[in-house]
N, C-alpha and C. Protein backbone atom coordinates (compact mmCIF):
# COMPACT_ATOMS: atom_id res chain seq x y z
N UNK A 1 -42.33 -127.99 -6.95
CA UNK A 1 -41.08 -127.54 -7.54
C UNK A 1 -41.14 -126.06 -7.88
N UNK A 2 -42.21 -125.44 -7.93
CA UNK A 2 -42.13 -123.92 -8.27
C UNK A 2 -41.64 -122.87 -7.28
N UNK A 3 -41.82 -123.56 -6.04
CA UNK A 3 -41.16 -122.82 -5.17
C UNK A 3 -39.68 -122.92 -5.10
N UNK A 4 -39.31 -123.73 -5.53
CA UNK A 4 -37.43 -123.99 -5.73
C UNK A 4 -37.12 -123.01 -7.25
N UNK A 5 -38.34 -123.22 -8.17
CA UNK A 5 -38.01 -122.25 -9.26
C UNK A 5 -37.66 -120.80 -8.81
N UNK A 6 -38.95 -120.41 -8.29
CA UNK A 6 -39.22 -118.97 -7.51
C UNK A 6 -37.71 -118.58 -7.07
N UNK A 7 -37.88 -119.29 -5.87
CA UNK A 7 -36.30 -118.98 -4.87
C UNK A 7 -35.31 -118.71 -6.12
N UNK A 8 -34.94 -119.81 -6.98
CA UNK A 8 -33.83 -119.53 -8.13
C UNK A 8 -33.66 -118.34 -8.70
N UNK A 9 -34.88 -118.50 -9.06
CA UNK A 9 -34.82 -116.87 -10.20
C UNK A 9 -34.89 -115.76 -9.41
N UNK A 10 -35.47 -115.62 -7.91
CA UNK A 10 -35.01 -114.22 -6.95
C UNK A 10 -33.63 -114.19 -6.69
N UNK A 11 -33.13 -114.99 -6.47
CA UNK A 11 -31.53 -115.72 -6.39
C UNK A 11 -30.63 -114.90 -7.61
N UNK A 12 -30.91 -115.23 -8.62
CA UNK A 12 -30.79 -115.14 -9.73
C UNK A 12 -30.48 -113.33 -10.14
N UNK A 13 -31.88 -112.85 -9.68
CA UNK A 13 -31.93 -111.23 -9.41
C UNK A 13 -31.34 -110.34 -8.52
N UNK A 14 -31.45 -111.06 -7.50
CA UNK A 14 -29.99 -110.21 -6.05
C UNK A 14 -29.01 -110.58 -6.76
N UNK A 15 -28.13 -111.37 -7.71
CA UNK A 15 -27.01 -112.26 -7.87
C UNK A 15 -26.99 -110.71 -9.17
N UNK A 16 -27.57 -110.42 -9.65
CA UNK A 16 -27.49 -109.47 -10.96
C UNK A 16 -27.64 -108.12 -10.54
N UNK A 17 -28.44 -107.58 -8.87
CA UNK A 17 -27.88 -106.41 -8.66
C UNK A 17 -26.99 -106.00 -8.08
N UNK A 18 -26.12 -107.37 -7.35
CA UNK A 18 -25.43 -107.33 -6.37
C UNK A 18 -23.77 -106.79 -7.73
N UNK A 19 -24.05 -107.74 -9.05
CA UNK A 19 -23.03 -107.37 -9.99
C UNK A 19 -23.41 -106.19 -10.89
N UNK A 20 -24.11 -105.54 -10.80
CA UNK A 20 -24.32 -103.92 -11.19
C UNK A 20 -23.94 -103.17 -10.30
N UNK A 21 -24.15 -103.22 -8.90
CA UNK A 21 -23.35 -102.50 -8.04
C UNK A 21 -22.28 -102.52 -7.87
N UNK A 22 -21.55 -103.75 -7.78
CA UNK A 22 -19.91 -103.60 -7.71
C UNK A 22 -19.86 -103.21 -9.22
N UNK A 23 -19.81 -103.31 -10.36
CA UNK A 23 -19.33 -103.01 -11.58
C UNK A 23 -19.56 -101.34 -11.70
N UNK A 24 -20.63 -101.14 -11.24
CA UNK A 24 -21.22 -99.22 -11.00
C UNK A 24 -19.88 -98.62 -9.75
N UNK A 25 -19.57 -99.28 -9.01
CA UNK A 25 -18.81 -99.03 -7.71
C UNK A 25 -17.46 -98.58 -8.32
N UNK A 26 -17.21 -100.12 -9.15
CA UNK A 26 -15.33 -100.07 -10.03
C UNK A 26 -15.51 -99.27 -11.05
N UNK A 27 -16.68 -99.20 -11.66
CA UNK A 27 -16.64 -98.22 -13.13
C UNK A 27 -16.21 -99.15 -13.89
N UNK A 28 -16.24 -100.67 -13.69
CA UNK A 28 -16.43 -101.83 -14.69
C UNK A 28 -17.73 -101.90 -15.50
N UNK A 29 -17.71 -101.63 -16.90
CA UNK A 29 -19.11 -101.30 -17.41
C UNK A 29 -19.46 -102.76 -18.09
N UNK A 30 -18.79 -103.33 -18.40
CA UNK A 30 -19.04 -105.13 -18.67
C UNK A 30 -19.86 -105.60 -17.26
N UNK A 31 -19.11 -105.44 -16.15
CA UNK A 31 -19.85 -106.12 -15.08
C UNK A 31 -21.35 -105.88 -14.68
N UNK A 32 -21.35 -104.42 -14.96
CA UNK A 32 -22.57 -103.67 -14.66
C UNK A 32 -23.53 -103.89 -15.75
N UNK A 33 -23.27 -103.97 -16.64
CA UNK A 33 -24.02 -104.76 -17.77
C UNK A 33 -24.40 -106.34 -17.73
N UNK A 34 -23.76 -106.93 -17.20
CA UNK A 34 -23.99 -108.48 -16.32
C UNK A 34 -24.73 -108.49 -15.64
N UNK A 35 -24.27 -107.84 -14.95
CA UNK A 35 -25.95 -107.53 -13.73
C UNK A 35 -26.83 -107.58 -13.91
N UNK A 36 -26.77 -106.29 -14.99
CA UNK A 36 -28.54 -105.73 -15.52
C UNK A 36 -28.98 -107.03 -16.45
N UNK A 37 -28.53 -107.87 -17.01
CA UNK A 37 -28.79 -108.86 -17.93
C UNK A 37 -29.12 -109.68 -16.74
N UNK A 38 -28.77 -110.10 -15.75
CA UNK A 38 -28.99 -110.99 -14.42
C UNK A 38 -30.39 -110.57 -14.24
N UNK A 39 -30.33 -109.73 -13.75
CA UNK A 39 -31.90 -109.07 -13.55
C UNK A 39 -32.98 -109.36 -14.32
N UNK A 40 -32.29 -108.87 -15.39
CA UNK A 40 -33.89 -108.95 -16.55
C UNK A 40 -34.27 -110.54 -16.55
N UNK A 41 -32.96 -111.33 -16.51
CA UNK A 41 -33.81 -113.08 -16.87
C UNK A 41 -34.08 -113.34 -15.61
N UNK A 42 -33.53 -113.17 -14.28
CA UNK A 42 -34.65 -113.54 -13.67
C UNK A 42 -35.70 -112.98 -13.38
N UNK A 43 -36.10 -111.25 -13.61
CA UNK A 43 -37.67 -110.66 -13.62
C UNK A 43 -38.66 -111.89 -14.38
N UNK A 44 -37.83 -112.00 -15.67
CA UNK A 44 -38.49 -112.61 -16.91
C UNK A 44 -39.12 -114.11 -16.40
N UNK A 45 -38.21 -114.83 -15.81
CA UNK A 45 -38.47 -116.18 -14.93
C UNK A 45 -39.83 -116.33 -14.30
N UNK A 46 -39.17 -115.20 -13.09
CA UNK A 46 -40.33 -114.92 -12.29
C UNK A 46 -41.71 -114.59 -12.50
N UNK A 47 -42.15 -113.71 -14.16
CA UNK A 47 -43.14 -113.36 -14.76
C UNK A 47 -43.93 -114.78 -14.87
N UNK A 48 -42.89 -115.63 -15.81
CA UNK A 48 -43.49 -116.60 -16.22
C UNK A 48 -44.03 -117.46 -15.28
N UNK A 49 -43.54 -117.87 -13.83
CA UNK A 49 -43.90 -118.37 -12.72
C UNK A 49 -44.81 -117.99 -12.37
N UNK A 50 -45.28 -116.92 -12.13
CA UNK A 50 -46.43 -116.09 -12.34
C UNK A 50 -47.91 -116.48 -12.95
N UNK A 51 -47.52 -116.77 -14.37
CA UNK A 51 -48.53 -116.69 -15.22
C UNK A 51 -48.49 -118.13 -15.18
N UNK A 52 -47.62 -119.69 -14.90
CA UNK A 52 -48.14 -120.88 -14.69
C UNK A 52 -48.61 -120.87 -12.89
N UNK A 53 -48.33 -119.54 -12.69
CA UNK A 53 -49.52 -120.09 -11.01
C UNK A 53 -50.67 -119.91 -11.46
N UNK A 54 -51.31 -118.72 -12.16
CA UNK A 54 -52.52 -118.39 -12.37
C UNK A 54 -53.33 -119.43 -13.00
N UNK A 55 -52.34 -120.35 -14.03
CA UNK A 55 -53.21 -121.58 -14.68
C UNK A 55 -53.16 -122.77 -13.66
N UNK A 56 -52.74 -122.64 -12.60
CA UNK A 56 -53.06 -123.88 -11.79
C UNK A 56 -54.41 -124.10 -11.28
């Protein structure tokens, strides 16, 4: 199942720069702030996926 996690949370991160760019594009600063919040939880995801591979 960690590989369905993985995929999610990269998912997760294109899905949050893809809405910083259009919001940076319109000069929508809510959207572009969505984004960047998209991003950070799935970096954050992905960290943690990370650190339960290393304990496997």
């Amino acid at each position: 199942m960690s590989g369905i996690d993985k995929m999610k949370n990269k998912a997760e991160e294109l899905s949050g720069r893809g809405k910083e760019n259009l919001g940076e594009a319109t000069g929508d600063r809510d959207l572009q702030a969505e984004g960047q919040a998209d991003q950070a939880k799935g970096n954050l995801k992905q960290a943690g996926e990370k650190v339960k591979d290393v304990f496997k």
